[in-house]
Protein backbone atom coordinates (compact mmCIF):
# COMPACT_ATOMS: atom_id res chain seq x y z
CA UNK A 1 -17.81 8.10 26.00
CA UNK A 2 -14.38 5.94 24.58
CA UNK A 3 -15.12 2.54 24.90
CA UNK A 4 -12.02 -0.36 24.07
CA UNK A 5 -13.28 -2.53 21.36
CA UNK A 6 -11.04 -5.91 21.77
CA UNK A 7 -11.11 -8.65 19.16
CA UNK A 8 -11.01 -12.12 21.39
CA UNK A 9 -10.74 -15.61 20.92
CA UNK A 10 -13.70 -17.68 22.78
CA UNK A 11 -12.73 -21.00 21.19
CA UNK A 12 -9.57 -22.38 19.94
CA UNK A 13 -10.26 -23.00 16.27
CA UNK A 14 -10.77 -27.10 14.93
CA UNK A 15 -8.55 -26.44 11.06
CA UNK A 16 -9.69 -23.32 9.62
CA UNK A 17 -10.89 -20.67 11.94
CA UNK A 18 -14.59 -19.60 12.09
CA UNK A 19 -16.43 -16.65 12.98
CA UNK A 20 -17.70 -18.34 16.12
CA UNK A 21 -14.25 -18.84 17.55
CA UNK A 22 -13.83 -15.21 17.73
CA UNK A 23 -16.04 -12.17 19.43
CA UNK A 24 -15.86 -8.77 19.22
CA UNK A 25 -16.37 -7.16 22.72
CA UNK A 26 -16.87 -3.29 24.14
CA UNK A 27 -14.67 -2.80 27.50
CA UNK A 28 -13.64 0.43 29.42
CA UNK A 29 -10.97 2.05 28.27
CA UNK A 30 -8.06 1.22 30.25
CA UNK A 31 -6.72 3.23 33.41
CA UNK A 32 -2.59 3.78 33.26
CA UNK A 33 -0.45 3.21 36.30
CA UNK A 34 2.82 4.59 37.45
CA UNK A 35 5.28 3.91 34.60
CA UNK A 36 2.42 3.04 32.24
CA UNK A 37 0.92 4.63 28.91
CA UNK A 38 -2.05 4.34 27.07
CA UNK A 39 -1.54 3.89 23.09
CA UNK A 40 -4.68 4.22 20.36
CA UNK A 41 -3.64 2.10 17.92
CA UNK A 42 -4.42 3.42 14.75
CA UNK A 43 -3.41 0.45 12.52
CA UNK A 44 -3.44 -3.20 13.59
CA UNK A 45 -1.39 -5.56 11.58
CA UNK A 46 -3.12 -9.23 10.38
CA UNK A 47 -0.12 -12.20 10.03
CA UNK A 48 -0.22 -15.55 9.51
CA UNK A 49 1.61 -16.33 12.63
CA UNK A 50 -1.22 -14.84 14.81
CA UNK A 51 -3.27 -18.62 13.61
CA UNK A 52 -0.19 -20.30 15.12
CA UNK A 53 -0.76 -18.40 18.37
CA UNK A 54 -4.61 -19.55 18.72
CA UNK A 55 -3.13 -23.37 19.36
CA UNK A 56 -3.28 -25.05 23.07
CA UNK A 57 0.42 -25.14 22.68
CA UNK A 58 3.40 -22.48 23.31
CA UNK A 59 5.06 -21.72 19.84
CA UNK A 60 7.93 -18.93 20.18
CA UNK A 61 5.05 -16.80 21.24
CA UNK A 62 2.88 -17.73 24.09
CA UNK A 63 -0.27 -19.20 23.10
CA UNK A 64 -3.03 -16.36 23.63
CA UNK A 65 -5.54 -17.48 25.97
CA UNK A 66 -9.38 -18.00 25.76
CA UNK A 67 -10.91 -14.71 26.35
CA UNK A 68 -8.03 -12.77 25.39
CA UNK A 69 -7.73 -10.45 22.76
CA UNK A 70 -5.73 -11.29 19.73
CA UNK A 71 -1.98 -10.46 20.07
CA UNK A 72 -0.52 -8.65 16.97
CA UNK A 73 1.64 -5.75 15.77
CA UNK A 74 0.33 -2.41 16.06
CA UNK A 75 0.60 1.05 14.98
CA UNK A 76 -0.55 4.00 17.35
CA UNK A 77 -0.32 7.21 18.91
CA UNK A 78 0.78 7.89 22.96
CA UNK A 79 -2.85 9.17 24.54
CA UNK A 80 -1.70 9.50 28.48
CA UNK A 81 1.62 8.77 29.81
CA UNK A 82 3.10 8.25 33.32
CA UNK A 83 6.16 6.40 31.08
CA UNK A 84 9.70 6.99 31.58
CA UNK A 85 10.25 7.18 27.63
CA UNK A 86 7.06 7.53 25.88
CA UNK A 87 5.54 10.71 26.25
CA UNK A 88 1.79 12.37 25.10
CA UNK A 89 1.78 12.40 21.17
CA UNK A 90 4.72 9.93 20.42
CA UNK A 91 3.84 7.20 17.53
CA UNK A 92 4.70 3.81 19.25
CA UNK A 93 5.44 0.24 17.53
CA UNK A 94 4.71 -2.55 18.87
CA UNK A 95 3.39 -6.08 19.73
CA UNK A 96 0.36 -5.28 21.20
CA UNK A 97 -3.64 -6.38 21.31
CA UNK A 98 -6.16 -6.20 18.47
CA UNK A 99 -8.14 -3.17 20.38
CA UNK A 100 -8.62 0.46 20.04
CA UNK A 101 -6.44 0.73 23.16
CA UNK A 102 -3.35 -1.21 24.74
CA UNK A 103 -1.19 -0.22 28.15
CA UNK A 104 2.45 -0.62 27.83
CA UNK A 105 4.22 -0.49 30.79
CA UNK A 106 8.04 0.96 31.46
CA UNK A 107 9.13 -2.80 30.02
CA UNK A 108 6.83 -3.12 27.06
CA UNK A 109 7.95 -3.68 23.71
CA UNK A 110 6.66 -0.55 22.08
CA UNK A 111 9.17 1.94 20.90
CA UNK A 112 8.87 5.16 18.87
CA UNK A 113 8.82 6.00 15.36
CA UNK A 114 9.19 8.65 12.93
CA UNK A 115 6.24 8.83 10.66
CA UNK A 116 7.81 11.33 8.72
CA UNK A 117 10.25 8.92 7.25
CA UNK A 118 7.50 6.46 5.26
CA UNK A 119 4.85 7.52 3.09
CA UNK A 120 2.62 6.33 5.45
CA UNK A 121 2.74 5.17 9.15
CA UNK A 122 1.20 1.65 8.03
CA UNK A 123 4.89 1.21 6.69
CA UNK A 124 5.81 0.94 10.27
CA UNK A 125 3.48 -2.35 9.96
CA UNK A 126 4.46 -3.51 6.34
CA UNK A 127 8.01 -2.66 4.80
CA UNK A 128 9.13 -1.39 8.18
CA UNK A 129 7.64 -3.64 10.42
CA UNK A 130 7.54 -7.23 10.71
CA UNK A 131 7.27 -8.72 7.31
CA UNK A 132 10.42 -6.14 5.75
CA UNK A 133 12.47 -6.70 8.31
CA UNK A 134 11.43 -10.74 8.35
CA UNK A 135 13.14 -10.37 4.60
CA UNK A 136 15.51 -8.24 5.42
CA UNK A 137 17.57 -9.96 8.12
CA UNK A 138 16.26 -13.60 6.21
CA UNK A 139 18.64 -12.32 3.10
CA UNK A 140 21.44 -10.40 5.15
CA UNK A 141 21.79 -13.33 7.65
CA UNK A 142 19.91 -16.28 6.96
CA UNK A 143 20.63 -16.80 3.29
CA UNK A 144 23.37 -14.45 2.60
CA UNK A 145 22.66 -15.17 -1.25
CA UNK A 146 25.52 -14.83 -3.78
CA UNK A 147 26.11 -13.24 -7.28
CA UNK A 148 24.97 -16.33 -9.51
CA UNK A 149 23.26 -18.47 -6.85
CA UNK A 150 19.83 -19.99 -7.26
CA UNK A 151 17.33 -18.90 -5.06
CA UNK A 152 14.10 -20.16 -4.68
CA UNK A 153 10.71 -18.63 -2.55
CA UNK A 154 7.50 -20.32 -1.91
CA UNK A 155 4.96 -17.86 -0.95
CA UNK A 156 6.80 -15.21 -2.91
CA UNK A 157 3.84 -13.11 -3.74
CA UNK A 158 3.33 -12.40 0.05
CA UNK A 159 4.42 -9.47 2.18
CA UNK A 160 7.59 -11.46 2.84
CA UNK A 161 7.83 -12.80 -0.37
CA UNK A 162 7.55 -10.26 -2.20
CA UNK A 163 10.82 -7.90 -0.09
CA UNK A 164 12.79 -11.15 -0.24
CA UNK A 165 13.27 -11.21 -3.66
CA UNK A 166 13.75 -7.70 -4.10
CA UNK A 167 16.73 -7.87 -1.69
CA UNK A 168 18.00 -11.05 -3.13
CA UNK A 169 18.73 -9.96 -6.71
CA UNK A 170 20.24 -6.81 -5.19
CA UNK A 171 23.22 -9.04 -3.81
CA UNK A 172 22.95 -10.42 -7.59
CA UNK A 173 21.44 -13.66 -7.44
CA UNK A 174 18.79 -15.26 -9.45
CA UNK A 175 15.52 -15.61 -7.82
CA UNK A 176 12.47 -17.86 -8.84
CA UNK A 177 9.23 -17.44 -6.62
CA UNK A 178 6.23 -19.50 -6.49
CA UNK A 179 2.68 -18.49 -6.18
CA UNK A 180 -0.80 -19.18 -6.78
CA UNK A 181 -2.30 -17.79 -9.96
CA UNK A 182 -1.22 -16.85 -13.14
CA UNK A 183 -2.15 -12.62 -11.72
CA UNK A 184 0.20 -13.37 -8.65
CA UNK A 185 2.80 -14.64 -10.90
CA UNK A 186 2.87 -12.25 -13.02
CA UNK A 187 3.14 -9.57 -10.50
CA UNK A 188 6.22 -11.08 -9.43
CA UNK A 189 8.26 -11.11 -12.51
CA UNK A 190 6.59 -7.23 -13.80
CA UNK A 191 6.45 -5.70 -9.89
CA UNK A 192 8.85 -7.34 -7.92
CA UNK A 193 11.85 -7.96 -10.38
CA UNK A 194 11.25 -11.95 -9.83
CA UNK A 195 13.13 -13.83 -12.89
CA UNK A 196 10.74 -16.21 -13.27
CA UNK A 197 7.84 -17.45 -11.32
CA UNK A 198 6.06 -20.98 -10.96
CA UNK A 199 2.51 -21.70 -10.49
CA UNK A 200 1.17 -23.87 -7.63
CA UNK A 201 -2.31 -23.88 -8.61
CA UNK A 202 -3.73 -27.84 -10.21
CA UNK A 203 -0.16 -29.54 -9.87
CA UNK A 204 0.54 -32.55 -7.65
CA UNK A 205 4.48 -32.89 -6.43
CA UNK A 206 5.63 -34.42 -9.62
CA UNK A 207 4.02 -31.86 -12.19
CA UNK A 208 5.37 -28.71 -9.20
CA UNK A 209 8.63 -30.51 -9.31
CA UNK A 210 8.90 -30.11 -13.19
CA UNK A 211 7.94 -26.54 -13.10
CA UNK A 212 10.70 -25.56 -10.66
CA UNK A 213 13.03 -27.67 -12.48
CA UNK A 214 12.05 -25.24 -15.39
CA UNK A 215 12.54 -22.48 -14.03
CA UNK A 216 15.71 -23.46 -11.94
CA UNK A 217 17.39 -25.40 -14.63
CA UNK A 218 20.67 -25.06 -12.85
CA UNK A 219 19.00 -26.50 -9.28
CA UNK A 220 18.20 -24.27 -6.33
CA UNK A 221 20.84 -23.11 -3.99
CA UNK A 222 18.65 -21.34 -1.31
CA UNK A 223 14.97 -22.23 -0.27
CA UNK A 224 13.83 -19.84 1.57
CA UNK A 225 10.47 -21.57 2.62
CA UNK A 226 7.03 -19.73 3.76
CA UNK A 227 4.41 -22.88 2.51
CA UNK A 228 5.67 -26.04 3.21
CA UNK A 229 3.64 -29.28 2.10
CA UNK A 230 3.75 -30.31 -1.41
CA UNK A 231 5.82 -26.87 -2.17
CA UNK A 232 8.53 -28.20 0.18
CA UNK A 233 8.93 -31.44 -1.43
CA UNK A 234 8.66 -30.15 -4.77
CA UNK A 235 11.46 -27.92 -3.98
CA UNK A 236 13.85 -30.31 -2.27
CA UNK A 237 13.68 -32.80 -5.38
CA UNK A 238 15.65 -29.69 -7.30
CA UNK A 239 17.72 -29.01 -4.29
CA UNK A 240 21.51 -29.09 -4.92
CA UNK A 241 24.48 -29.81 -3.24
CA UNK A 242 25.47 -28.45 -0.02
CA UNK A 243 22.19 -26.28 -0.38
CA UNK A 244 20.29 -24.27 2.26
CA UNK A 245 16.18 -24.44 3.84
CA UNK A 246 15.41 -21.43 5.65
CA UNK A 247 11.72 -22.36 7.32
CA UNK A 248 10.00 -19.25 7.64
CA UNK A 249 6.52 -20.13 7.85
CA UNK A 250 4.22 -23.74 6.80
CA UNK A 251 0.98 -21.76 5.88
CA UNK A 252 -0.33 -24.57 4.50
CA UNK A 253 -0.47 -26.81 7.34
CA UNK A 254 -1.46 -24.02 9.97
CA UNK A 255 -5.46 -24.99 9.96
CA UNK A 256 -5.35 -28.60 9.26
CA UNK A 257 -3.05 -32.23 10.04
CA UNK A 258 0.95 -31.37 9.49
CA UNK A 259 1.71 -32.64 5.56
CA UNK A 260 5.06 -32.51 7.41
CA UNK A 261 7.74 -33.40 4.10
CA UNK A 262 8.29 -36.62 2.40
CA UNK A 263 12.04 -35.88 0.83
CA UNK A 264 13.80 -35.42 3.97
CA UNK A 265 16.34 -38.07 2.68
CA UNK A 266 17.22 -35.02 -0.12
CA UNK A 267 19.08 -32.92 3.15
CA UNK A 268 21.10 -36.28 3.75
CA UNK A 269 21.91 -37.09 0.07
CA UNK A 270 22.54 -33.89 -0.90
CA UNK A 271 24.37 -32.35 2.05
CA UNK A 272 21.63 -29.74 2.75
CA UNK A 273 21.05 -27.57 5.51
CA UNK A 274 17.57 -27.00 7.06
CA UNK A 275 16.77 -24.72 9.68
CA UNK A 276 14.04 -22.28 11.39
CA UNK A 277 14.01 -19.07 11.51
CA UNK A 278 11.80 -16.35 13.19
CA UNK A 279 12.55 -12.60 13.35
CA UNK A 280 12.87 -12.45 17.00
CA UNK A 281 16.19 -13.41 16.97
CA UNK A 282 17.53 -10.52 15.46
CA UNK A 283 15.11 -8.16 18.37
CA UNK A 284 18.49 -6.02 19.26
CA UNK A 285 19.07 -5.20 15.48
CA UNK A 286 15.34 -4.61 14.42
CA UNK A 287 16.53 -0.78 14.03
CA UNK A 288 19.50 -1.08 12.03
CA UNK A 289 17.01 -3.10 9.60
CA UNK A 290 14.44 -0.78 9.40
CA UNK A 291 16.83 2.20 9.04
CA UNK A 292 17.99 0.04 6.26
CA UNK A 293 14.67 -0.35 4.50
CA UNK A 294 13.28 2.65 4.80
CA UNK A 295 16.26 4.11 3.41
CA UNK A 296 16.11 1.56 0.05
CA UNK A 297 12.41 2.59 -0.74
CA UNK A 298 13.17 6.54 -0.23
CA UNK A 299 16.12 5.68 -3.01
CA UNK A 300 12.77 3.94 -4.89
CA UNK A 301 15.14 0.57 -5.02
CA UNK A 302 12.10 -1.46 -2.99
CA UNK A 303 8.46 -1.24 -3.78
CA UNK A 304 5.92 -2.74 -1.76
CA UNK A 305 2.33 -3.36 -1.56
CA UNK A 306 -0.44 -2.82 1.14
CA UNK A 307 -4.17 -4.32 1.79
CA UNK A 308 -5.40 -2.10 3.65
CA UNK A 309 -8.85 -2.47 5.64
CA UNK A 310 -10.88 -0.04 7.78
CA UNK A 311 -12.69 -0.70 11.16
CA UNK A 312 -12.10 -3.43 13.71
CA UNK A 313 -15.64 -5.11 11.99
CA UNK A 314 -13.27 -6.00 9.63
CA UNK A 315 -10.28 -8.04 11.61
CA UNK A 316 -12.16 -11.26 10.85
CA UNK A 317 -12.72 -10.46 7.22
CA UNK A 318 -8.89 -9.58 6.71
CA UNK A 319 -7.66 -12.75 9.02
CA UNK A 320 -9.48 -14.84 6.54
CA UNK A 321 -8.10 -13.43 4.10
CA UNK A 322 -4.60 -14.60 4.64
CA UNK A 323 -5.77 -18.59 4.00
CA UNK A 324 -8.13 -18.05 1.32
CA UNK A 325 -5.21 -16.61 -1.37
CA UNK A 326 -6.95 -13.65 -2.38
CA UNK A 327 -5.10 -11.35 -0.45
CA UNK A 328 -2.22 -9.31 -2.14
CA UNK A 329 0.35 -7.32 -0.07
CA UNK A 330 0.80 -6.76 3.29
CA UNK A 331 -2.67 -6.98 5.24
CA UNK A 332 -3.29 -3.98 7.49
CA UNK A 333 -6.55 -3.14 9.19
CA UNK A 334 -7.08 0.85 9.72
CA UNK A 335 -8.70 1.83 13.02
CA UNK A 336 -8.40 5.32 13.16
C-alpha cells in the first residue's frame, strides 16, 4: 500500500541545522477534492533559501511551520485529477512539499511542462527551474550588463552562479566569479567561460580585496551578490562609480549572527546602487525565461551541471550539503 513519506521540521534550527531538527514521517497518501489533483513528485529540488524559510520570521515566503513538511520546488507526474487544467499523466512544476505526494488545488502554483524539451525533466528543477531563470531574469533585468563592463559574482560556482556568468559574457561583458577552492575555480574559467576567478578560501577582507582588485583591475561595475559577509565588503572596496549590488542571496550568514557589511559608506561615496532581488517578481514572465533557456542549451550556448541524489533518506544529506561547500551544481534529490 502507497504511503506519503514527508520530510518535516520538528524544531527550528539554533545556526546550522541538525538532524534532530528534522524527521522523516510515513502518512496516508492524500485524498483529492473537487478541483484538486494529486502529483508524485519525482524530483524534489534542495535551495539555500529553503534554510531561510525554517526561521520564526516571514521572509518573502511564509515561514514553514513546526510539523510541516519542507516547502520546495518539485518535479512530478499528475496521478488523479478532478482539476480544471491538469489532467492524469501531465508533468507539473511547482512549489510544492518535500513528499512523495502533494495536492494542488484549481489555484496552486503548479503548471505543466514538456519533458521532451530538456535532456532530462530535473532541468525543469535546475537550468529551467528556479536557479536558470534566477540568472536569467538577474542579467536581462537586474543587471542588464554591457559590452566592456565589469562584472563581478560571489558564489559563482553555484547553480546560479554558474548560468549568470554564462549569460553575462553573452551580452559581452567581462565577468570575474569568486569561489571556494582552487577545483571550483578552475571550473569556472575551463566550464563556465568565467575570465578569471578569485579564491575565498584563507583570506581575511584585505588579502580578498587584493585578489578582486587583481582580477578586476579596471574596478567592478556590477555585483551581483549570492554570499555576503567578508565577500561583500571585499567587493565594495573595488566598487566603482555609479556601480550596481544586486543581493541575491547572504549564504553565509543564513545559520549564524548577520556579518551584515562594514563598507556601506562605499554606496554613498561612490554613487552605488544596492538592491534585493528575488525571482518572484518576475512570476508572470517565468515562461518567456524558460522558453529562453531551454532554447540556449538546445543551441549548446549554456552548459550546466546537476548533483543529483536518490531517495527521500537522502534530503538531509543533500540540504547539508549546500553549507558545507562540497556541493557542485544544482542539487536535486531523485524520488522516483
Amino acid at each position: 500500500m502507497a504511503v506519503n513519506r514527508r520530510f518535516t521540521l520538528v524544531s527550528r534550527p539554533d545556526g546550522a541545522p541538525r538532524p534532530s531538527d528534522f524527521r522523516l514521517v510515513e502518512e496516508a497518501v492524500p485524498v483529492i477534492g473537487e478541483g484538486e489533483c494529486l502529483i508524485r513528485n519525482h524530483y524534489i529540488s534542495i535551495d539555500p533559501a529553503i534554510r531561510t524559510w525554517l526561521n520564526q520570521e516571514d521572509t518573502y515566503m511564509p515561514a514553514i511551520a513546526v510539523g510541516d513538511a519542507l516547502r520546495a520546488s518539485t518535479l512530478g507526474v499528475v496521478e488523479a485529477s478532478n482539476h480544471p487544467r491538469l489532467k492524469v499523466g501531465d508533468w507539473v512544476q511547482g512549489l510544492n512539499r518535500i513528499e512523495d505526494y502533494s495536492v494542488c488545488g484549481p489555484d496552486g502554483a503548479n503548471g505543466r511542462v514538456d519533458v521532451s524539451r530538456v535532456p532530462s525533466p530535473s532541468a525543469f528543477l535546475s537550468v529551467a527551474g528556479g536557479t536558470g531563470l534566477t540568472a536569467w531574469f538577474a542579467v536581462e533585468e537586474e543587471l542588464q550588463p554591457k559590452a566592456g563592463q565589469m562584472l563581478l559574482v560571489s558564489g559563482a560556482a553555484g547553480a546560479v552562479g554558474s548560468i549568470i556568468g554564462q549569460l553575462a559574457r553573452g551580452r559581452g561583458a567581462r565577468v570575474v566569479g569568486i569561489a571556494g577552492g582552487p577545483a571550483k575555480c578552475a571550473r569556472l574559467v575551463e566550464r563556465y567561460g568565467y575570465d578569471a576567478a578569485v579564491d575565498y578560501k584563507g583570506k581575511d577582507v584585505d588579502a580578498l580585496r587584493a585578489a578582486i582588485a587583481q582580477a578586476c583591475p579596471d574596478g567592478v561595475d556590477l555585483l551581483f551578490e549570492n554570499v555576503g559577509g567578508i565577500c561583500l565588503d571585499a567587493a565594495l572596496l573595488n566598487i566603482n562609480q555609479g556601480g550596481l549590488v544586486v543581493v541575491c542571496g547572504l549564504i553565509s550568514e543564513y545559520n549564524g549572527e548577520p556579518y551584515g557589511t562594514r563598507q556601506l559608506i562605499r554606496l554613498l561615496m561612490h554613487s552605488v546602487a544596492m538592491r534585493g532581488y528575488v525571482l518572484p517578481k518576475y512570476a508572470a514572465r517565468l515562461g518567456e525565461g524558460r522558453k529562453a533557456l531551454i532554447d540556449l542549451v538546445a543551441r549548446g550556448e549554456l552548459v550546466y551541471d546537476e548533483h543529483v541524489e536518490e531517495g527521500m533518506e537522502n534530503v538531509l544529506p543533500a540540504f547539508m550539503r549546500l553549507f558545507d561547500g562540497s556541493n557542485e551544481g544544482k542539487m536535486v534529490v531523485k524520488l522516483v
